[in-house]
Protein backbone atom coordinates (compact mmCIF):
# COMPACT_ATOMS: atom_id res chain seq x y z
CA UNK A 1 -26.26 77.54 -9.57
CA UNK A 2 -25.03 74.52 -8.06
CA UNK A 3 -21.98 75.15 -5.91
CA UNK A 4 -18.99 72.47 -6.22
CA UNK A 5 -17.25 71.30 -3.14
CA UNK A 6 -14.04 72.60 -2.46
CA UNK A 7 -10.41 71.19 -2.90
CA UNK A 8 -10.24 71.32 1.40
CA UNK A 9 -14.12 70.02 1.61
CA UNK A 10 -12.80 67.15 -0.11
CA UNK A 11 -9.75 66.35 0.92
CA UNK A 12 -11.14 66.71 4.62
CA UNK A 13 -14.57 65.95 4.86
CA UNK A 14 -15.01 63.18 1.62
CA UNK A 15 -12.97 59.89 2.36
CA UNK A 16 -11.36 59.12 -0.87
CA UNK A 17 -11.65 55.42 -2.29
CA UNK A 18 -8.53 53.51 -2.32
CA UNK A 19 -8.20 50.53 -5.43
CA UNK A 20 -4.96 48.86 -4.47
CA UNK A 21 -3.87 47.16 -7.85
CA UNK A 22 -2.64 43.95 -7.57
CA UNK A 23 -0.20 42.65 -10.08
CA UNK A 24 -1.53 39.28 -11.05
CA UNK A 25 2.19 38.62 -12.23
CA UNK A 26 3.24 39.00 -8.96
CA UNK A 27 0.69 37.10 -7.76
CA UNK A 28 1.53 34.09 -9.98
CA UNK A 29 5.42 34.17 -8.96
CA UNK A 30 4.02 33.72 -5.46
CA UNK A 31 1.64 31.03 -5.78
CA UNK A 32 5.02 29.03 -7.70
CA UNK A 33 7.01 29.80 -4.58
CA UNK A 34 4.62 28.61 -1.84
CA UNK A 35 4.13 25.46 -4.45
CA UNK A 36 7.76 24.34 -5.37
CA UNK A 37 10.39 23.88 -3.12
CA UNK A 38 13.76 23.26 -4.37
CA UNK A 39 15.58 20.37 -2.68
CA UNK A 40 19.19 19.07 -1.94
CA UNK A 41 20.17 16.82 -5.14
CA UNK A 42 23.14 14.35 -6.06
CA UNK A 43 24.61 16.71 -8.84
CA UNK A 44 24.73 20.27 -9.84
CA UNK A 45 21.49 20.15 -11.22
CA UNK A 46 18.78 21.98 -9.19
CA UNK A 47 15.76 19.80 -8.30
CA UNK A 48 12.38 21.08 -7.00
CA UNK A 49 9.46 19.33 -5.26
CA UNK A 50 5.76 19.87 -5.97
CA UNK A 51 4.26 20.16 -2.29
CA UNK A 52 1.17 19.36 -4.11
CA UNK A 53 1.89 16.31 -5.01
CA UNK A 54 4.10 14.64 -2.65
CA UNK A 55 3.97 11.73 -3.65
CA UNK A 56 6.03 12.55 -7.37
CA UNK A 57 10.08 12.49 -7.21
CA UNK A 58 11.61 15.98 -7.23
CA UNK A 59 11.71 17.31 -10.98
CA UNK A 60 14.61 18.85 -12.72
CA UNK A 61 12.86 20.59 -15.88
CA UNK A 62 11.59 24.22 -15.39
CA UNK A 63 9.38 24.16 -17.67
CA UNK A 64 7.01 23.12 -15.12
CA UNK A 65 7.28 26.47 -13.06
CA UNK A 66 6.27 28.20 -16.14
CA UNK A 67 3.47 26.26 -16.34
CA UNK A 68 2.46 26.31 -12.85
CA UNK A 69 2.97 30.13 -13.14
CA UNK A 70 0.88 30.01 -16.49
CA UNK A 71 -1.75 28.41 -14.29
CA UNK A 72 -1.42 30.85 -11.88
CA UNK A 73 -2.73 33.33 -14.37
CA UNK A 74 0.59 35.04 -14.69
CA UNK A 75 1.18 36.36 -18.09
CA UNK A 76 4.82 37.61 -17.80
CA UNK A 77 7.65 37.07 -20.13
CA UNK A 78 9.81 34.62 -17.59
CA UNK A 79 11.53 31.72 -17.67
CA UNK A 80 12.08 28.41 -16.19
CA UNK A 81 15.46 29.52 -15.09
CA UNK A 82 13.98 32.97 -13.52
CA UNK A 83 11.49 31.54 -11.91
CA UNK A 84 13.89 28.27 -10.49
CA UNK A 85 15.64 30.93 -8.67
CA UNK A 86 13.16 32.87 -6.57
CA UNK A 87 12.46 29.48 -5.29
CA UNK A 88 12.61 28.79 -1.48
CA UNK A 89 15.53 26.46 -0.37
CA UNK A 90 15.64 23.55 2.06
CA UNK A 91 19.01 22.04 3.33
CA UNK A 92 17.48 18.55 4.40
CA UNK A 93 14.47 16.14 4.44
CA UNK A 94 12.71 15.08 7.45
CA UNK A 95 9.51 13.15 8.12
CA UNK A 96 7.84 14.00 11.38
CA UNK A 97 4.18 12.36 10.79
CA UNK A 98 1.31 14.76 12.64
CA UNK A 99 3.24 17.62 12.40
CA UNK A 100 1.44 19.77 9.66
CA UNK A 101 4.45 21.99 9.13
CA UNK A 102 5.46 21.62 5.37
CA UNK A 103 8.98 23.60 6.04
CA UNK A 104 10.31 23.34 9.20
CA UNK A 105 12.43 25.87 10.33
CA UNK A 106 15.05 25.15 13.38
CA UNK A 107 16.93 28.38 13.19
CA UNK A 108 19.04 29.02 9.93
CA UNK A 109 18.06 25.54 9.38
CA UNK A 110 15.11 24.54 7.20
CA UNK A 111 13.63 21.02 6.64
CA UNK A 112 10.95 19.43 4.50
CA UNK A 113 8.64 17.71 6.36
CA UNK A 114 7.77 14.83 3.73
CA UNK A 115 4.65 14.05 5.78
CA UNK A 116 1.39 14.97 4.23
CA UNK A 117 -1.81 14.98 5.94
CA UNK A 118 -5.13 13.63 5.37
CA UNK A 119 -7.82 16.24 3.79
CA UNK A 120 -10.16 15.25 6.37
CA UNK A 121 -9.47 15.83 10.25
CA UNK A 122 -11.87 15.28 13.24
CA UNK A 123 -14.85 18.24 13.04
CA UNK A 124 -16.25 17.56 16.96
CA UNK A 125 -19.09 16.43 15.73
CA UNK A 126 -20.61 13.53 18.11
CA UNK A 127 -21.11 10.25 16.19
CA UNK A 128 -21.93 6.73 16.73
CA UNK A 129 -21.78 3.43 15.17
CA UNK A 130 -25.48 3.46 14.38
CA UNK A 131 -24.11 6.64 11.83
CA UNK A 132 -21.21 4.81 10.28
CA UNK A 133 -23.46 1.69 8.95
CA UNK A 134 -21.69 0.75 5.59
CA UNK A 135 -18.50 1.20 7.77
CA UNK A 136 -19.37 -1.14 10.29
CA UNK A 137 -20.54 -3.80 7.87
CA UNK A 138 -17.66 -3.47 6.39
CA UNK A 139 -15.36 -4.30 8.96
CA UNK A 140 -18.04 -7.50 9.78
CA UNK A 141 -17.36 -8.71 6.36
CA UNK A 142 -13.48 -8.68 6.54
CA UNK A 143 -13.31 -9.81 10.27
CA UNK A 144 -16.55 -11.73 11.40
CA UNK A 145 -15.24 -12.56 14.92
CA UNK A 146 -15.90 -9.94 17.41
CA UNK A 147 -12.36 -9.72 19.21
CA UNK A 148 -10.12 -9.93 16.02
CA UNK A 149 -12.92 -6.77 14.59
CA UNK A 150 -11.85 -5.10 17.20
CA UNK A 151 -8.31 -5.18 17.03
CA UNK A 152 -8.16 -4.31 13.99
CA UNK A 153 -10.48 -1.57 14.41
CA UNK A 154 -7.94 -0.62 17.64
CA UNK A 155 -5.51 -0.69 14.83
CA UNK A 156 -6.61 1.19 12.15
CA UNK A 157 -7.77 3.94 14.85
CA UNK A 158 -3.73 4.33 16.41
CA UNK A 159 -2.69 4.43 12.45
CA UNK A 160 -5.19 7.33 12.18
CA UNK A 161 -5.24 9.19 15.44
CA UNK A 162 -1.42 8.92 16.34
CA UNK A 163 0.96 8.72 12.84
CA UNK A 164 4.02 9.63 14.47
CA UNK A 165 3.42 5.88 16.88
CA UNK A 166 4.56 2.94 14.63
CA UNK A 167 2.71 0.15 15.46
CA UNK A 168 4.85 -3.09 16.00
CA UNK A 169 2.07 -5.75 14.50
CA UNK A 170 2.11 -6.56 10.89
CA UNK A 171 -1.74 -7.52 9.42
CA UNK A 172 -1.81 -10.26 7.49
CA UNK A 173 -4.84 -10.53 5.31
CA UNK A 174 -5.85 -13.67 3.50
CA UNK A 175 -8.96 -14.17 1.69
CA UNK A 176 -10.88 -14.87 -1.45
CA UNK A 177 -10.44 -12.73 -4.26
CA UNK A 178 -12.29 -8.90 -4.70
CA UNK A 179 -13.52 -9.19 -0.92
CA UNK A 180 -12.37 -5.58 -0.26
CA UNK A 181 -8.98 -5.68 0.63
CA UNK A 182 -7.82 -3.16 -2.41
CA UNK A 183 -11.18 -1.09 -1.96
CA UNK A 184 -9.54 -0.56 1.72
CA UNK A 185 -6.21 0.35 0.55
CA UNK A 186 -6.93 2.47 -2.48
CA UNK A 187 -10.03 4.05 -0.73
CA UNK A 188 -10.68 3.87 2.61
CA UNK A 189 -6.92 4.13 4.74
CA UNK A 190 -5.95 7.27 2.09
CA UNK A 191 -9.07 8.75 2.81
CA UNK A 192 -8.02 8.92 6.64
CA UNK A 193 -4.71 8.96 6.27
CA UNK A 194 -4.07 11.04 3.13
CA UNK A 195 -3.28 9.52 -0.01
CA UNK A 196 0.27 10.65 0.02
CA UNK A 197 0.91 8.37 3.51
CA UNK A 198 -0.71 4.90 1.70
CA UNK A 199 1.00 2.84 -0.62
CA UNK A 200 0.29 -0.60 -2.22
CA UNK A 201 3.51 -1.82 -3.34
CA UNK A 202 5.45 -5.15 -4.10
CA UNK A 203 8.04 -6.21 -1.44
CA UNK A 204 10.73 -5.78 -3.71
CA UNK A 205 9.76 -1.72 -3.61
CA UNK A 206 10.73 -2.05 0.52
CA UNK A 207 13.65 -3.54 0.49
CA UNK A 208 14.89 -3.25 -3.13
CA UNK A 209 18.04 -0.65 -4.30
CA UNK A 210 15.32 2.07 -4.77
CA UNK A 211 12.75 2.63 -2.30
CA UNK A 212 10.80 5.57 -3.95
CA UNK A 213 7.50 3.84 -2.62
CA UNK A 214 8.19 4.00 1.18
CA UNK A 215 8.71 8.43 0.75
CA UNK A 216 5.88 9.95 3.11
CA UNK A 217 4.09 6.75 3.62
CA UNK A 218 3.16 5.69 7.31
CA UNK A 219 1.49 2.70 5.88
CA UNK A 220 2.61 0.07 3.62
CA UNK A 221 0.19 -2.77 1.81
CA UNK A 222 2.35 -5.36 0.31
CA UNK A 223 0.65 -6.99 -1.84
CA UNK A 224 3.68 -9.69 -2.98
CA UNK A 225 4.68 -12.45 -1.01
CA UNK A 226 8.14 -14.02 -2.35
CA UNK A 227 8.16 -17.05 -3.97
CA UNK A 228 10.51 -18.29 -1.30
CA UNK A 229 7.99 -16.98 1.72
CA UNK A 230 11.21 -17.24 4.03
CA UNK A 231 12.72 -14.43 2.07
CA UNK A 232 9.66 -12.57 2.74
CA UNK A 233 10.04 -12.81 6.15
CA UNK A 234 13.10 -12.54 6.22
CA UNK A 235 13.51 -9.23 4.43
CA UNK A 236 10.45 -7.59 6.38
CA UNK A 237 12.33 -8.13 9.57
CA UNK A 238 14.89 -6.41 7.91
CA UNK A 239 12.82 -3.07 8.19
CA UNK A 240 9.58 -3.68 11.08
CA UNK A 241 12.57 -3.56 13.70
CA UNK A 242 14.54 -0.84 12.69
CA UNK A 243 14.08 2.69 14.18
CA UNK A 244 15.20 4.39 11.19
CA UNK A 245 14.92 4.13 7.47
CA UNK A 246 17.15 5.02 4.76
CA UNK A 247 15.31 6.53 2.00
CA UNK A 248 17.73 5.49 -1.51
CA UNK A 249 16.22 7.66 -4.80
CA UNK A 250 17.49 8.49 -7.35
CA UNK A 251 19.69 11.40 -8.40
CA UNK A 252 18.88 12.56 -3.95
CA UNK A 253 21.02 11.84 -1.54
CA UNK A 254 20.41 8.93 0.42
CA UNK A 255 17.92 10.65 3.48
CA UNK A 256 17.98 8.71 6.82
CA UNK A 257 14.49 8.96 8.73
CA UNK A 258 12.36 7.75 11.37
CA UNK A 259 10.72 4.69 10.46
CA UNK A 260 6.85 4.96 11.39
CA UNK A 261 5.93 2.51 8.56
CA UNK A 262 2.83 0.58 9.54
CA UNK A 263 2.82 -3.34 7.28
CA UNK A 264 -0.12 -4.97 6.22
CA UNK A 265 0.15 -8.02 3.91
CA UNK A 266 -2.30 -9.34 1.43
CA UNK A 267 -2.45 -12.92 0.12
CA UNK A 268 -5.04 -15.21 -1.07
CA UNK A 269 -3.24 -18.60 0.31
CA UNK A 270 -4.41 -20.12 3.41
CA UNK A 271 -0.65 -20.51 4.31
CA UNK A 272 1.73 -17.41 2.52
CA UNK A 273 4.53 -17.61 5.24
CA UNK A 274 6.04 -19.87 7.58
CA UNK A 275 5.68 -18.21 10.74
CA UNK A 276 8.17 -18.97 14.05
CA UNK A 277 6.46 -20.22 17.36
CA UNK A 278 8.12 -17.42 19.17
CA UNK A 279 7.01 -14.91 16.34
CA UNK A 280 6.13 -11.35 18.02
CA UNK A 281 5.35 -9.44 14.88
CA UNK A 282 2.14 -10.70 12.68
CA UNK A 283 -1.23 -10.21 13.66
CA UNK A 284 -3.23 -13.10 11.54
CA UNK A 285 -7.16 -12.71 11.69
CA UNK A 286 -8.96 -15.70 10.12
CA UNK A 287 -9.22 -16.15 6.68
CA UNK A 288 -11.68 -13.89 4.92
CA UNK A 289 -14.53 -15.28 2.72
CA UNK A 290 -17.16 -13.72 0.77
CA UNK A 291 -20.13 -13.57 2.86
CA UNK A 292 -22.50 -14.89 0.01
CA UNK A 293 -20.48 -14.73 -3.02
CA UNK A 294 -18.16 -12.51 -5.14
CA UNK A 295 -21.17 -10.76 -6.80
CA UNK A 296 -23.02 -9.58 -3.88
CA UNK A 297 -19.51 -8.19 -2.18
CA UNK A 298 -18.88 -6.15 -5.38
CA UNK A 299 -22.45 -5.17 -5.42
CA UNK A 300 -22.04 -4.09 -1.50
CA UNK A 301 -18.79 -1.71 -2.39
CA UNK A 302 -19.71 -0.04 -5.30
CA UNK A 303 -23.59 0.43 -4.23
CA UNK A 304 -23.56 1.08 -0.72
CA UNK A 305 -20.04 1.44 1.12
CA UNK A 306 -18.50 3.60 -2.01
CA UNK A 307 -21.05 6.21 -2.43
CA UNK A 308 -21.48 6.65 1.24
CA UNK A 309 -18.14 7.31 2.20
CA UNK A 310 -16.98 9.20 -1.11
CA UNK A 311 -20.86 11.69 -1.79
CA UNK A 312 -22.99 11.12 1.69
CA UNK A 313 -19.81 12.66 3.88
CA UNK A 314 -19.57 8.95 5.35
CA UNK A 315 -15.45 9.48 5.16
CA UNK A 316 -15.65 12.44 7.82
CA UNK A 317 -18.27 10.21 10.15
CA UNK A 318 -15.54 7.28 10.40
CA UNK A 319 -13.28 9.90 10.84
CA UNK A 320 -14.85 11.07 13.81
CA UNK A 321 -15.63 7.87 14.96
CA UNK A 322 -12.38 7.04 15.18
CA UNK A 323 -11.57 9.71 16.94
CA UNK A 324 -14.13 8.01 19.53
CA UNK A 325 -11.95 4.58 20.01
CA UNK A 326 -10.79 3.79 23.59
CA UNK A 327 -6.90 2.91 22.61
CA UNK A 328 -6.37 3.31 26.76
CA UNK A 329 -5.27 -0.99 26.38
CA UNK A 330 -3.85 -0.61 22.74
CA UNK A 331 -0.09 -1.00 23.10
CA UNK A 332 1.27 -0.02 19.52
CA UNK A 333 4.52 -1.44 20.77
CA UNK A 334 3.10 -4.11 22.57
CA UNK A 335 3.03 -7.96 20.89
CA UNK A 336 -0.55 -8.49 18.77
CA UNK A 337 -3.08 -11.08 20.20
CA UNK A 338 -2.33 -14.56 19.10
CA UNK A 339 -5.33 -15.87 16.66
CA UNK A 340 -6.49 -19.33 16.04
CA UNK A 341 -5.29 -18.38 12.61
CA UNK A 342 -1.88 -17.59 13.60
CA UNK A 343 -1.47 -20.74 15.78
CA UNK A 344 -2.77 -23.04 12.79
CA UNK A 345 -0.07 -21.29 10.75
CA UNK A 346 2.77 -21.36 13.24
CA UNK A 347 5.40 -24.38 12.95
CA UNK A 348 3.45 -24.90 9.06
CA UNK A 349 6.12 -25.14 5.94
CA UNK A 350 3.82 -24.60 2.85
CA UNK A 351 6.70 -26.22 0.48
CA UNK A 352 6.82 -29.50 3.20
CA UNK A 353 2.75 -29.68 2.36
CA UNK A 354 3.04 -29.16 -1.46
CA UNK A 355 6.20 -31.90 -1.70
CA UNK A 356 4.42 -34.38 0.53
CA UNK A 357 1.21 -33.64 -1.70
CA UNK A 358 2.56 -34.23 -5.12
CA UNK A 359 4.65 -37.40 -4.01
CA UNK A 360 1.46 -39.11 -2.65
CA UNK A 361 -0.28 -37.60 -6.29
CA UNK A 362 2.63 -39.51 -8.33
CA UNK A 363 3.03 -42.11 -6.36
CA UNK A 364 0.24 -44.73 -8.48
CA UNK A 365 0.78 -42.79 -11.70
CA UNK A 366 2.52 -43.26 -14.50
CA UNK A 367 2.28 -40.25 -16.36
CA UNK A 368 0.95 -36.58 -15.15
CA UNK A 369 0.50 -33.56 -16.04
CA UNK A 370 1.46 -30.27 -13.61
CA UNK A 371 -1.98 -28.41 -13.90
CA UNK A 372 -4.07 -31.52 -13.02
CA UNK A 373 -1.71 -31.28 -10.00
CA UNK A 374 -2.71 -27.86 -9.49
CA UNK A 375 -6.52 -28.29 -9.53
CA UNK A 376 -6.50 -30.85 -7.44
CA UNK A 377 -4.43 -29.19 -4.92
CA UNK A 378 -6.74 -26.14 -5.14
CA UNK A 379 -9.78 -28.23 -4.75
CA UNK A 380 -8.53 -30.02 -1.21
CA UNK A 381 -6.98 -27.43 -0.05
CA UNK A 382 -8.68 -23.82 -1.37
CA UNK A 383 -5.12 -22.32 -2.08
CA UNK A 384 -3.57 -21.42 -5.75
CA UNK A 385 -0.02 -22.44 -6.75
CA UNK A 386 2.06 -20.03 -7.95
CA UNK A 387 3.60 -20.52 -11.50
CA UNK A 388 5.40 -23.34 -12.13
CA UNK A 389 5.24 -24.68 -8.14
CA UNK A 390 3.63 -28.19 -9.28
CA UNK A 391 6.17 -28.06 -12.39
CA UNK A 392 9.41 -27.72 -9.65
CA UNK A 393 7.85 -30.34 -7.03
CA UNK A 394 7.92 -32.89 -9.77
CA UNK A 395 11.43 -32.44 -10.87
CA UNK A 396 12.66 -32.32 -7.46
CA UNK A 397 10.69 -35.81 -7.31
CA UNK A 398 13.03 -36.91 -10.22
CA UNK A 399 10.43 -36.84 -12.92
CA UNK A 400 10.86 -36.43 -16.43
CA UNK A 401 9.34 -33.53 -18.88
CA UNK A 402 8.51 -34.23 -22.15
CA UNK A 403 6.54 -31.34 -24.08
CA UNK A 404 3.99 -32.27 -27.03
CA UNK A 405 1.21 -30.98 -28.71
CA UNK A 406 -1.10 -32.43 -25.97
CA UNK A 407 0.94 -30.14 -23.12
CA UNK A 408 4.04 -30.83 -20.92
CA UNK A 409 3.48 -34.65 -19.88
CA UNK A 410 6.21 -35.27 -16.64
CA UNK A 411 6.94 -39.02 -16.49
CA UNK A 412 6.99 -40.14 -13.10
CA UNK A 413 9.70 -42.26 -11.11
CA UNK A 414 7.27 -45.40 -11.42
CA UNK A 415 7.15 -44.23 -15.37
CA UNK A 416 10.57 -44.64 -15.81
CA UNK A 417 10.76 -47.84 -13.94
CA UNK A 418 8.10 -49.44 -16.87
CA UNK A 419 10.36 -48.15 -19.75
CA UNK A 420 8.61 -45.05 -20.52
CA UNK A 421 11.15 -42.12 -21.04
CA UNK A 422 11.49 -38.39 -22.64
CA UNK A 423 12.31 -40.58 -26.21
CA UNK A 424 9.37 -42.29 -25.84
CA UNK A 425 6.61 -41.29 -28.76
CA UNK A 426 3.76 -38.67 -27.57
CA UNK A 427 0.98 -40.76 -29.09
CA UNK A 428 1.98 -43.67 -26.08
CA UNK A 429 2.73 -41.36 -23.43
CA UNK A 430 -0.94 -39.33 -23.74
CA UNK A 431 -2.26 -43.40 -24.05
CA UNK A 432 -0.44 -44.11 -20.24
CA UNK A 433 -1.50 -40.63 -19.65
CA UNK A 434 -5.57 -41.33 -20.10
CA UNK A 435 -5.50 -44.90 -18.82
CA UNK A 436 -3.60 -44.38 -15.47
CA UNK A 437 -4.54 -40.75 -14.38
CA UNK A 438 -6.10 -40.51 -11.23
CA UNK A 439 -9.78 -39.74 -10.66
C-alpha cells in the first residue's frame, strides 16, 4: 500500500503554491486614480483632468470615471461620486516642458505638470541623412536654398531636443497651396514633439478672452493672419516677448506660466505683414512653390513621406537624427538670419500696393467690377485678396456700387464725371461695362 506523506513532510519538505487573488475591482479603482486627476476649479464644483488626453479641458461629469472604471474591467456597484473622491488632488498647474513628471511634488505641495511628451524619444541608434531620405526631400521641397534648410532644420532640432528653450524667431511660411505646410503641422512636429505640445490655431485663439489652445503647447502654427496685418503683428508681440503666459479657461482659475511657445505662421500671400526695418523677431525663408505641380507634391506625401514616417519607423530615424544636429552656433535667443525674403518684405505696406493698384486699374474705366480686379491682381502679382479687399479699395477711391442681376457693377470717379450714377438703368451700365473694360 501506498504510504501518504505526512502533515510535517508537507508542511516542511513540499513548498506550498501561493495564488494571490487579485481583485480586478480594485484594480479598476486604481487604473481611474493614476488616470484622472482632480484639479483646482472656479466654483464648488469638482473638476478632473484626463492625463490621457491632455489636450481636453478638465470635465465636471462623473460619469466618465465610471466609465473609465467600466473600461478598466471593474464590475463593482460604484458611483461617479465614489469614485470622484478617491481621486488624487493637485493644488496648482505648472508647465515645465522636458520634465516627464506628470505630478510634481515640492513637499506638501503638488503640481500638474501640463507638459506632455512625445511617444517617441532618441533610441541611440546611429543614423544618417542617407537613412532619413523622404525627410530630407522634404525639407528640400519647403526650403530649396541650402542656408535657410538649415536654419530651419537648426530650428526644428532646438524645438525638439530642448522644449523648456523658447526660441525667439517666429517662421513665417508662405507658399502655394497643399505644399506640405499642414502635413508638417498635423504630422510631422506632433510626431516629435507629442501631439499634445502642437497646435494649429487662428490668432484670435492666442490672444483672444479664452486661450484654451495655447494649454501644453510649446509650439503654435497660426494659420490666420488679420485682415489688418498690423494687428497681427501687433498682437503677436503682445505674447513672443513676454516671459510668462496667462492661461484664461473657462470655469479654472486664470494659471500664470512660463511662456516656451515656439510661432510659426502660415500664409499663401507673397506679402501677409508689414514688417519693421529694425524687426528682430521673424525668420522669412523664400516663398515656397511646388516643385513640379500640386499633383506630384500630394502624390510625394501620401506615397512616400507618409508611409515612411508613420509604418517604415521613419518618425524614430528623424528623431534620432535630430538628436545628431550641431546647435553649438544656434542661439534660440539670439536674432534669426536676415533672408532676401525678409529684406524684400521689410519697409513693404501690402494695403499702399493694393490702393495704388486699383487706382491705376480705374483710372481709364468707366465701369468695373471688384472680381475682375481681383484676377488681375492675382495674375501680376501671384497673391489672393481676401474677401471684399478689391470691394473696400474702390469705395475708398469714391466709387459707386450698384448691384444687378449681372453682379455688383462699382462706377468709377471718371463714371460719375460722364453722368453715369447708382440711378442709372443696369441694361446701360453692363453696355459702359463691356465697351470700356480693360483687356
Amino acid at each position: 500500500m501506498e504510504r501518504k506523506p505526512s502533515k510535517h513532510f508537507k508542511e516542511t519538505y513540499m513548498p506550498a503554491t501561493v495564488v494571490q487573488l487579485v481583485n480586478p475591482n480594485i484594480t479598476a479603482i486604481r487604473a481611474v486614480q493614476d488616470r484622472f486627476v482632480i484639479v483646482p476649479s472656479t466654483d464648488s464644483r469638482p473638476r478632473f483632468r484626463d492625463l490621457l488626453n491632455m489636450g481636453i479641458a478638465p470635465q465636471g461629469n462623473p460619469m466618465m470615471l465610471v466609465q473609465a472604471y467600466r473600461d478598466a474591467g471593474g464590475a463593482g456597484d460604484v458611483t461617479g461620486e465614489s469614485l470622484l473622491f478617491k481621486l488624487p488632488i493637485v493644488f496648482a498647474e505648472d508647465f515645465q516642458p522636458g520634465d516627464y513628471r506628470r505630478i510634481m511634488e515640492y513637499g506638501s505641495n503638488r503640481l500638474l505638470n501640463l507638459w506632455t511628451g512625445p511617444d517617441i524619444r532618441p533610441s541611440g541608434n546611429v543614423v544618417s541623412t542617407r537613412d532619413a531620405g523622404p525627410f530630407i526631400e522634404f525639407l528640400q521641397r519647403l526650403f530649396p536654398i541650402p542656408e535657410e534648410r538649415h536654419y530651419f532644420r537648426d530650428w526644428l532640432a532646438h524645438a525638439v531636443r530642448y522644449p523648456g528653450q523658447r526660441i525667439n524667431a517666429t517662421v513665417l511660411l508662405r507658399s502655394d497651396h497643399g505644399v506640405g505646410k499642414g502635413f508638417l503641422a498635423e504630422t510631422l512636429l506632433p510626431g516629435l514633439l507629442g501631439k499634445s505640445s502642437v497646435g494649429t490655431v487662428a490668432l484670435g485663439d492666442v490672444v483672444g478672452n479664452f486661450n484654451d489652445a495655447l494649454v501644453g503647447k510649446t509650439v503654435i502654427l497660426i494659420d490666420e493672419v488679420y485682415k489688418n496685418p498690423e494687428s497681427t503683428v501687433n498682437a503677436l508681440k503682445s505674447i513672443q516677448g513676454n516671459k510668462t503666459i496667462t492661461l484664461r479657461r473657462k470655469h479654472i482659475p486664470d494659471t500664470t506660466v512660463d511662456n516656451f511657445l515656439n510661432f510659426i505662421m502660415s500664409s499663401n500671400d507673397h506679402f501677409p505683414l508689414p514688417l519693421e526695418q529694425e524687426d528682430r523677431r521673424f525668420w522669412v525663408p523664400a516663398f515656397i512653390n511646388h516643385r513640379e505641380s500640386k499633383a506630384e507634391t500630394m502624390q510625394f506625401i501620401n506615397t512616400k513621406l507618409k508611409p515612411w514616417l508613420l509604418e517604415q519607423g521613419g518618425m524614430q530615424i528623424v528623431r534620432d537624427l535630430i538628436e545628431t544636429v550641431d546647435l553649438s552656433e544656434f542661439h534660440p535667443w539670439g536674432d534669426p538670419p536676415m533672408t532676401v525674403s525678409k529684406r524684400e518684405m521689410i519697409g513693404f505696406c501690402p494695403k499702399e500696393r493694393l490702393t495704388e493698384f486699383v487706382a491705376d486699374y480705374i483710372e481709364d474705366q468707366l465701369v468695373v467690377k471688384a472680381l475682375d480686379i481681383e484676377a488681375r491682381y492675382h495674375t501680376e502679382t501671384g497673391e489672393v485678396l481676401g474677401n471684399r479687399a478689391a470691394a473696400g479699395e474702390l469705395f475708398e477711391l469714391g466709387c459707386k456700387s450698384k448691384r444687378t442681376t449681372d453682379g455688383r457693377f462699382w462706377i468709377t470717379p471718371k463714371g460719375l464725371a460722364a453722368d453715369l450714377s447708382e440711378s442709372s438703368p443696369p441694361a446701360e451700365l453692363r453696355r459702359v461695362y463691356s465697351s470700356t473694360r480693360g483687356p
